[in-house]
Structure formats: C-alpha cells, structure tokens
Protein backbone atom coordinates (compact mmCIF):
# COMPACT_ATOMS: atom_id res chain seq x y z
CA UNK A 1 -62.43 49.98 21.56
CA UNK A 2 -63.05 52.47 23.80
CA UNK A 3 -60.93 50.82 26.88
CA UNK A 4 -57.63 50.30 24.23
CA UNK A 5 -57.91 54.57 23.56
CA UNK A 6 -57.50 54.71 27.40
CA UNK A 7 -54.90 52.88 27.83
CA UNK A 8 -53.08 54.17 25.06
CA UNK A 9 -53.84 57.97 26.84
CA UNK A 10 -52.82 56.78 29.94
CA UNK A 11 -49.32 55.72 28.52
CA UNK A 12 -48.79 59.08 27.15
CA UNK A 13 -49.35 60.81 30.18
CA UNK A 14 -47.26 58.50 32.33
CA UNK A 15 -44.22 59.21 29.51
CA UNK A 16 -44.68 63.18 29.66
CA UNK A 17 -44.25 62.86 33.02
CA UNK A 18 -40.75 61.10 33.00
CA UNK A 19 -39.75 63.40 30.43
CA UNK A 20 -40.46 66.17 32.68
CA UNK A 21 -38.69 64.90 35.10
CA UNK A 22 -35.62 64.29 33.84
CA UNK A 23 -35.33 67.62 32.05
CA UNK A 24 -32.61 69.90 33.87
CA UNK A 25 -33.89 72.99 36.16
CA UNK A 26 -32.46 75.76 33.95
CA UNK A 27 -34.17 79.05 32.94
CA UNK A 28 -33.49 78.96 28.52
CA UNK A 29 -32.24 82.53 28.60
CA UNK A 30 -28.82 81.04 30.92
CA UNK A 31 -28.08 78.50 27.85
CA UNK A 32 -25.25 79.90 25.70
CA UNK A 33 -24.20 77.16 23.32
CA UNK A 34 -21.75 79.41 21.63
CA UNK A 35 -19.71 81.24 24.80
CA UNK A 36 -17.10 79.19 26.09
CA UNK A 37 -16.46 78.12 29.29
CA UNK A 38 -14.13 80.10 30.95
CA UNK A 39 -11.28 78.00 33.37
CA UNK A 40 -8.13 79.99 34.90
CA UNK A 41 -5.35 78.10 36.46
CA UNK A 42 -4.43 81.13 38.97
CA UNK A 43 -4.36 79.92 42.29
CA UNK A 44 -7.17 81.26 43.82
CA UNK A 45 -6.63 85.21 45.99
CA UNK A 46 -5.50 84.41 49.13
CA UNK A 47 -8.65 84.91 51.68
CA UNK A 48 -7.44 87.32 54.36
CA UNK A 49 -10.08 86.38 56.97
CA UNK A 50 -8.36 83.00 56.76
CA UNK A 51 -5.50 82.32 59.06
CA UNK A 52 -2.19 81.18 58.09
CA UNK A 53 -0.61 78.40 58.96
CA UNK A 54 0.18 77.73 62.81
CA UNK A 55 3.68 76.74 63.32
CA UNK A 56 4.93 75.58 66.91
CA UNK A 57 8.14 77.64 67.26
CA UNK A 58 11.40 75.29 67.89
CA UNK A 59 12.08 75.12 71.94
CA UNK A 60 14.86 77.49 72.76
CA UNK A 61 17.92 76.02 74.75
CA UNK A 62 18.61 77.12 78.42
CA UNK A 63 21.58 77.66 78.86
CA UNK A 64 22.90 75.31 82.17
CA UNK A 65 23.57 77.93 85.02
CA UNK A 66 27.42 78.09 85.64
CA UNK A 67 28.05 75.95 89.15
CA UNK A 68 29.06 78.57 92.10
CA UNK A 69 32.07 77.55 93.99
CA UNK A 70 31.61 76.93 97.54
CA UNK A 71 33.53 78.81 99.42
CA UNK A 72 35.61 76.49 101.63
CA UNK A 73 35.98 76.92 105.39
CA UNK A 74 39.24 78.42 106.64
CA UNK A 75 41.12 75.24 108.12
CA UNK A 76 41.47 75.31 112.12
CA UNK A 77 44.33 74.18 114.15
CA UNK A 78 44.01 70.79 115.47
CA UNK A 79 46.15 69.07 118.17
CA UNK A 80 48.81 67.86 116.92
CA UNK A 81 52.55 65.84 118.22
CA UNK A 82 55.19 64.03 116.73
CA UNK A 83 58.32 62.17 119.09
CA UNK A 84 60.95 60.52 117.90
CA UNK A 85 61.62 58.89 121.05
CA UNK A 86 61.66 54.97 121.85
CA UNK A 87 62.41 53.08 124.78
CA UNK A 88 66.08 52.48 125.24
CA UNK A 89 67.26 55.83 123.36
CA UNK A 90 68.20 57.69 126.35
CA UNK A 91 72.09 57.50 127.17
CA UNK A 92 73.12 58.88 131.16
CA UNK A 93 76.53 61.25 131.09
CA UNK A 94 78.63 59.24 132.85
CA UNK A 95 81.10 62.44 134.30
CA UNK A 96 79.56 65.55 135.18
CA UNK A 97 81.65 67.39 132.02
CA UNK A 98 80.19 64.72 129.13
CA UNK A 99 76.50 66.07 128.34
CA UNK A 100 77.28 66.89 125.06
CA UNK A 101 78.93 63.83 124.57
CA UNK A 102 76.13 61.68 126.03
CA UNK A 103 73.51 64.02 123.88
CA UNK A 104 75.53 62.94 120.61
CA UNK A 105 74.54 59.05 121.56
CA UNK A 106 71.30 60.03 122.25
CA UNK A 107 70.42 62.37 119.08
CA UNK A 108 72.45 58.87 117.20
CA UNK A 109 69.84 56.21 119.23
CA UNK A 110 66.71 58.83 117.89
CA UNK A 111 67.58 59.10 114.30
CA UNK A 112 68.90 55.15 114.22
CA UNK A 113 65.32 53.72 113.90
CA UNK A 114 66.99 49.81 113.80
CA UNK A 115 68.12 49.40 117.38
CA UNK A 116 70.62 47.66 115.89
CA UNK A 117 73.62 50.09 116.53
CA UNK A 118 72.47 51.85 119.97
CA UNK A 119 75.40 54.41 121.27
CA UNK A 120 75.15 53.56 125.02
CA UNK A 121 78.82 52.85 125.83
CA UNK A 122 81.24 54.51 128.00
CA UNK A 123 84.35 54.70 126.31
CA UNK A 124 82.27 55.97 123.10
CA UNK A 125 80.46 58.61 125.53
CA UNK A 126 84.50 59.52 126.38
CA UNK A 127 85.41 59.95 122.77
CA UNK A 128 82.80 61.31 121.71
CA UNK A 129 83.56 64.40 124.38
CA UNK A 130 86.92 64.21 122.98
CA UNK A 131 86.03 64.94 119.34
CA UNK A 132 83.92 68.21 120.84
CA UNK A 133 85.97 69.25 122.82
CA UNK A 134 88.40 69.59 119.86
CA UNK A 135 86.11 71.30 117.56
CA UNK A 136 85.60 73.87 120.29
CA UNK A 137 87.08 76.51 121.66
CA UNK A 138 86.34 78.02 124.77
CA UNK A 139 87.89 79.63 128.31
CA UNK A 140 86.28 76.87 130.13
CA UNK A 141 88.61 74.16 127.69
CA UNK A 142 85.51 71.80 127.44
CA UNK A 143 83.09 70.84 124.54
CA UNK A 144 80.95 73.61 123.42
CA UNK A 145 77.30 73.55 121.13
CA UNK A 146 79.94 74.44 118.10
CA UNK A 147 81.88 71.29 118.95
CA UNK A 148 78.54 69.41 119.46
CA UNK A 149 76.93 70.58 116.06
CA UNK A 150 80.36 69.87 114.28
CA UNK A 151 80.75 66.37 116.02
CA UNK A 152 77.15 65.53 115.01
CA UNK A 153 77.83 66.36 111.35
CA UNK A 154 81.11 64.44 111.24
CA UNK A 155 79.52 61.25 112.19
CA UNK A 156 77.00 61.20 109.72
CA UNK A 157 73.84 62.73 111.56
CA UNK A 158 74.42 66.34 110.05
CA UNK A 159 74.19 68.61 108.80
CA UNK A 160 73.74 70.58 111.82
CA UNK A 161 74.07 74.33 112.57
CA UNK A 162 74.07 76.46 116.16
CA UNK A 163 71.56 79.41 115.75
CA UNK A 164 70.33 81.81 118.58
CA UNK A 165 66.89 83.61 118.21
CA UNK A 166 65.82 86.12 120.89
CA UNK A 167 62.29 85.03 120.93
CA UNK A 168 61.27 82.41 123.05
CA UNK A 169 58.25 81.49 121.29
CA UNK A 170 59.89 81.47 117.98
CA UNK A 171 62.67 79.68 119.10
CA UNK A 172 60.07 76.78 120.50
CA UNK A 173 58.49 77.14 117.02
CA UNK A 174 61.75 77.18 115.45
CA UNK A 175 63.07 73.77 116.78
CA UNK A 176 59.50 72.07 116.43
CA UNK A 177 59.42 72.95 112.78
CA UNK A 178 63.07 71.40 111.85
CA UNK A 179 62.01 68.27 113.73
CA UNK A 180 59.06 67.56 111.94
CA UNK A 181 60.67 68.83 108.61
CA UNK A 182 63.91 66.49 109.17
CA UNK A 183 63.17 63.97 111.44
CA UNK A 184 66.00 64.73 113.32
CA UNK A 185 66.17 65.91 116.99
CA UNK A 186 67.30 69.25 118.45
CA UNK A 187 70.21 70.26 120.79
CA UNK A 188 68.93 72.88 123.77
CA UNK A 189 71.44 74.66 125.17
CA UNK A 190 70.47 74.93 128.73
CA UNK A 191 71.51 77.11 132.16
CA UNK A 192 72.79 80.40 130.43
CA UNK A 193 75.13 77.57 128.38
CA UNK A 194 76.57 75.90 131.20
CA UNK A 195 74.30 72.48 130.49
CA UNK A 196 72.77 70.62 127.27
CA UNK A 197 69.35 68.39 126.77
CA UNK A 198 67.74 66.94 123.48
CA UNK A 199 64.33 68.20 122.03
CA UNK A 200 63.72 64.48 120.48
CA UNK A 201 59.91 65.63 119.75
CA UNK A 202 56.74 68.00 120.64
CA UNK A 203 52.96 68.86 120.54
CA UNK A 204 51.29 71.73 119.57
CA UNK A 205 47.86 73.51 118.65
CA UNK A 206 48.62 72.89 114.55
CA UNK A 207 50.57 70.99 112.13
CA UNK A 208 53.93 73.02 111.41
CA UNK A 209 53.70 71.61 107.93
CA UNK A 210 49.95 73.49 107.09
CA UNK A 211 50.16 76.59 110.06
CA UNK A 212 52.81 78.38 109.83
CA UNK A 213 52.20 80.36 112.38
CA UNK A 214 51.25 76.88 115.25
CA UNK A 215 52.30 77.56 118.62
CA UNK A 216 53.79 75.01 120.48
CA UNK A 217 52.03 73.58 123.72
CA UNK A 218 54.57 70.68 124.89
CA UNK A 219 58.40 69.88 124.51
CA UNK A 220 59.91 66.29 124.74
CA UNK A 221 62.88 66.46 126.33
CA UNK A 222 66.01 64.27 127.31
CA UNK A 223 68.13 65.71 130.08
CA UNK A 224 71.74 63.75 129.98
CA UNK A 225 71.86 64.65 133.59
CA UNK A 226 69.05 62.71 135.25
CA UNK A 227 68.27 61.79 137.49
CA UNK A 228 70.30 64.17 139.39
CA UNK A 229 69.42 67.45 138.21
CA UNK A 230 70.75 70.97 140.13
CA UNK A 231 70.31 72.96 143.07
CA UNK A 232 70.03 76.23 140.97
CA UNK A 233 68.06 75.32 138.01
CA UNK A 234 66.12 72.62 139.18
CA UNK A 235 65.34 68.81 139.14
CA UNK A 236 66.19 66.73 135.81
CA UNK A 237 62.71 65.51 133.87
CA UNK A 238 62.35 62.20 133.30
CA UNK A 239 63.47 60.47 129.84
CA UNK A 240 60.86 61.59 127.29
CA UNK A 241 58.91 63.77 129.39
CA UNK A 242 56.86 66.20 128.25
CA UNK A 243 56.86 69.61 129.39
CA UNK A 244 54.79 72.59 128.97
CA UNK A 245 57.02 76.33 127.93
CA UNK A 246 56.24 77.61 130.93
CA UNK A 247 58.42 74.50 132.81
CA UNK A 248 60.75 74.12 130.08
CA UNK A 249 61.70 77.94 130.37
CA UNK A 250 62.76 77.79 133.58
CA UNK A 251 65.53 76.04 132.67
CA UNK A 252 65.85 76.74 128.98
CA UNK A 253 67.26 80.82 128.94
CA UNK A 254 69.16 83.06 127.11
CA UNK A 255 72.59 82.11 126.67
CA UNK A 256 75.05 84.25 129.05
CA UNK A 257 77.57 85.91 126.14
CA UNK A 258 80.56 85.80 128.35
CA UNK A 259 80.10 81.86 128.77
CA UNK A 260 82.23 81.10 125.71
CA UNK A 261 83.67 82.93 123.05
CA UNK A 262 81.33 83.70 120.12
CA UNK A 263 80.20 86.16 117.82
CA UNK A 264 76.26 84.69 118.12
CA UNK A 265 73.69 87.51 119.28
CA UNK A 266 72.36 86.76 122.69
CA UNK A 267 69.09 84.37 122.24
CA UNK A 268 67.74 81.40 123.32
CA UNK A 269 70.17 78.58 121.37
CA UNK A 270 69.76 75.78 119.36
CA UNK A 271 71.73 73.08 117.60
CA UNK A 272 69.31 73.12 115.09
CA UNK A 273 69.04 70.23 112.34
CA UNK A 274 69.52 71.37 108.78
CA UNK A 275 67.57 69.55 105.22
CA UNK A 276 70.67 67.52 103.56
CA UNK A 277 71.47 68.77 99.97
C-alpha cells in the first residue's frame, strides 16, 4: 500500500514540473488582457547614422582631342629637264640667208611626233624663206623673226608671237616656261639679230609648272648653221646640245634696234610659242 502512495507522489511531482516548464517567463503585472496591441504602418524614421545608398556615378565621356595638322615641309627644287628633240629633227640651211627657213622645218620635225612628215627638203627650205621673207619687212630685204613667227602660224604650228624682255634670266625663264606649258619649241634670235637657232628643250633647278620662280641651268639648242659656225660669234653647237647661260649668252644678246625696223624695246628676243584658244 505504502509503495502505490509513492508512486502516485512521484507522478505528481514529475507533472508539476512540466507544468512549470512550459509556463511563459512573464512577470503578471506586464499582462494586460484588455489594452490592445498597438501596430502603425509608418515606415519606420529614417536612421541618420545609416548611410544612404551608394550609387556608382555614370562614366563621363572624353571628348576625342581634335587631330593637329602637320605642318607640311616647304617643297624644294629638284632637277628637272624636258627636250623635245629626236634624232633626225635637225634640218641644215642650205644658203647662208635660209636660217629661218631651215628653223621653220626644224620647229615642224619637233612638234610632228610621227616622223611621218619630216620637213628636210630643199626646195621646201627655199619656200619656206620665201613665205618669210614676205611677211617681213626689213632694210636688209630678207626674212625677219616677224616673218618667221607669222610663217610658223600660217602652217599650222602657231600661234606664235615675237616678244623682247631685257632680262636675260627672265628671258631664259621665259622661253623654258612656254615650252613646257605648250610643247612647242622656241625661236632665239641670235648675233644682235643677224642669225636664228631653236630652243627645242631645257633643264633647270625646278619644275616651271610648281616654282615659279626656277632658274634655268641648261638650254637645248639647234643652230641651222652647223657645223660651220662664225668667226665673230663663235663655233655652231652640235644638234641638241646642251648648253649652260653662261655659253649660250655669248651668242644669244640683245637685239641691235637698227637691225630691222621695229617698234620692239631692245631685249633679248624670242619667237615665243603661244596656248591655242
């Protein structure tokens, strides 16, 4: 009897105990079964020891640096030649009086690129003088650079015009520049104007067509005369040779104004080839 009323005591004491347990740790005086329970739906105060948001900032363009020009180096004068000659264009005078005529065949043989209608002939050479001597007029009665210029033009090779510049440099300059900008040769008018040759090319230290201001450093000449040449002025060059100012003005001088009749300023003379319209 005795061992039933202990186990029956011990079963009470092991229920009080899971009672206790399971009881919630409150103190009585925080129970309030009649205050409500108070809810807000504020958002909460912002905290100011919190930080806001970090936000990368967008990448700003750079701008692409504007290209610097170069500056480019002022151009030098090169060497530079042109000649219109080819074997077989130079034409003798057959008489002592015919150089224009023989420089008209000639000028013909340097422009006439198809060596298909080379002037060379005699009688030509005699009619050719002819037709100069006829567009001339003179107190020698023979065929003067007007005649020659006029002949050229009337044959098809023009136009053609006789200018006289009193520089010698320019005048080198000048019949250099209308070869290369024609492709036509140029009539000298040698000896004080007593004698003719052809300018049928040149060299010189730049290209007329980008210097402007190129000075000539060689002259191609044809001298009707050779090989014979003159006691006074000197010995004919050679077909196409090339000489330097310094030879070619010994030979190439002012025209004498009381050689023919003219109005043209005293100067070194040219029969000077002209751009066709």
């Amino acid at each position: 009897m005795v061992g039933a009323q202990l186990r029956i005591l011990a079963w009470f004491v092991t229920l009080a105990t899971l009672l206790s347990a399971c009881a919630p740790a409150i103190r009585l005086d925080e129970v309030a079964t009649d205050r409500p329970i108070q809810t807000s739906s504020a958002p909460p105060a912002a905290r100011e020891d919190v930080p806001a948001p970090h936000r990368t900032p967008s990448p700003t363009r750079t701008p692409s640096p504007t290209p610097t020009s170069v500056p480019r180096p002022t151009p030098v004068p090169g060497a530079f030649a042109l000649n219109l000659y080819q074997e077989g264009d130079f034409v003798p005078q057959y008489t002592f009086e015919w150089c224009v005529a023989a420089s008209i065949q000639i000028m013909h043989n340097l422009i006439d690129k198809t060596a298909a209608g080379t002037w060379t002939d005699r009688v030509q050479q005699g009619e050719l003088w002819e037709m100069a001597r006829a567009r001339s007029s003179n107190s020698f009665n023979g065929a003067n650079p007007l005649g020659w210029a006029k002949v050229l033009t009337k044959v098809g090779m023009g136009p053609y015009a006789v200018v006289s510049i009193a520089d010698y440099e320019e005048a080198l300059r000048t019949a250099a520049r209308a070869i290369a900008d024609t492709g036509r040769p140029v009539g000298l008018v040698m000896w004080r104007g007593r004698h003719v040759w052809v300018m049928s090319g040149f060299a010189s230290l730049g290209n007329p067509d980008q210097f402007p201001e190129f000075s000539v450093t060689g002259v191609r000449v044809q001298d009707p005369l050779y090989p014979y040449g003159d006691e006074r002025w000197g010995p004919s060059p050679a077909p196409n040779a090339l000489l330097t100012p310094k030879q070619l003005a010994t030979q190439f001088v002012v025209r004498e104004p009381r050689r023919w009749s003219s109005d043209m300023p005293t100067g070194y003379m040219l029969v000077l080839p002209l751009a066709k319209a």
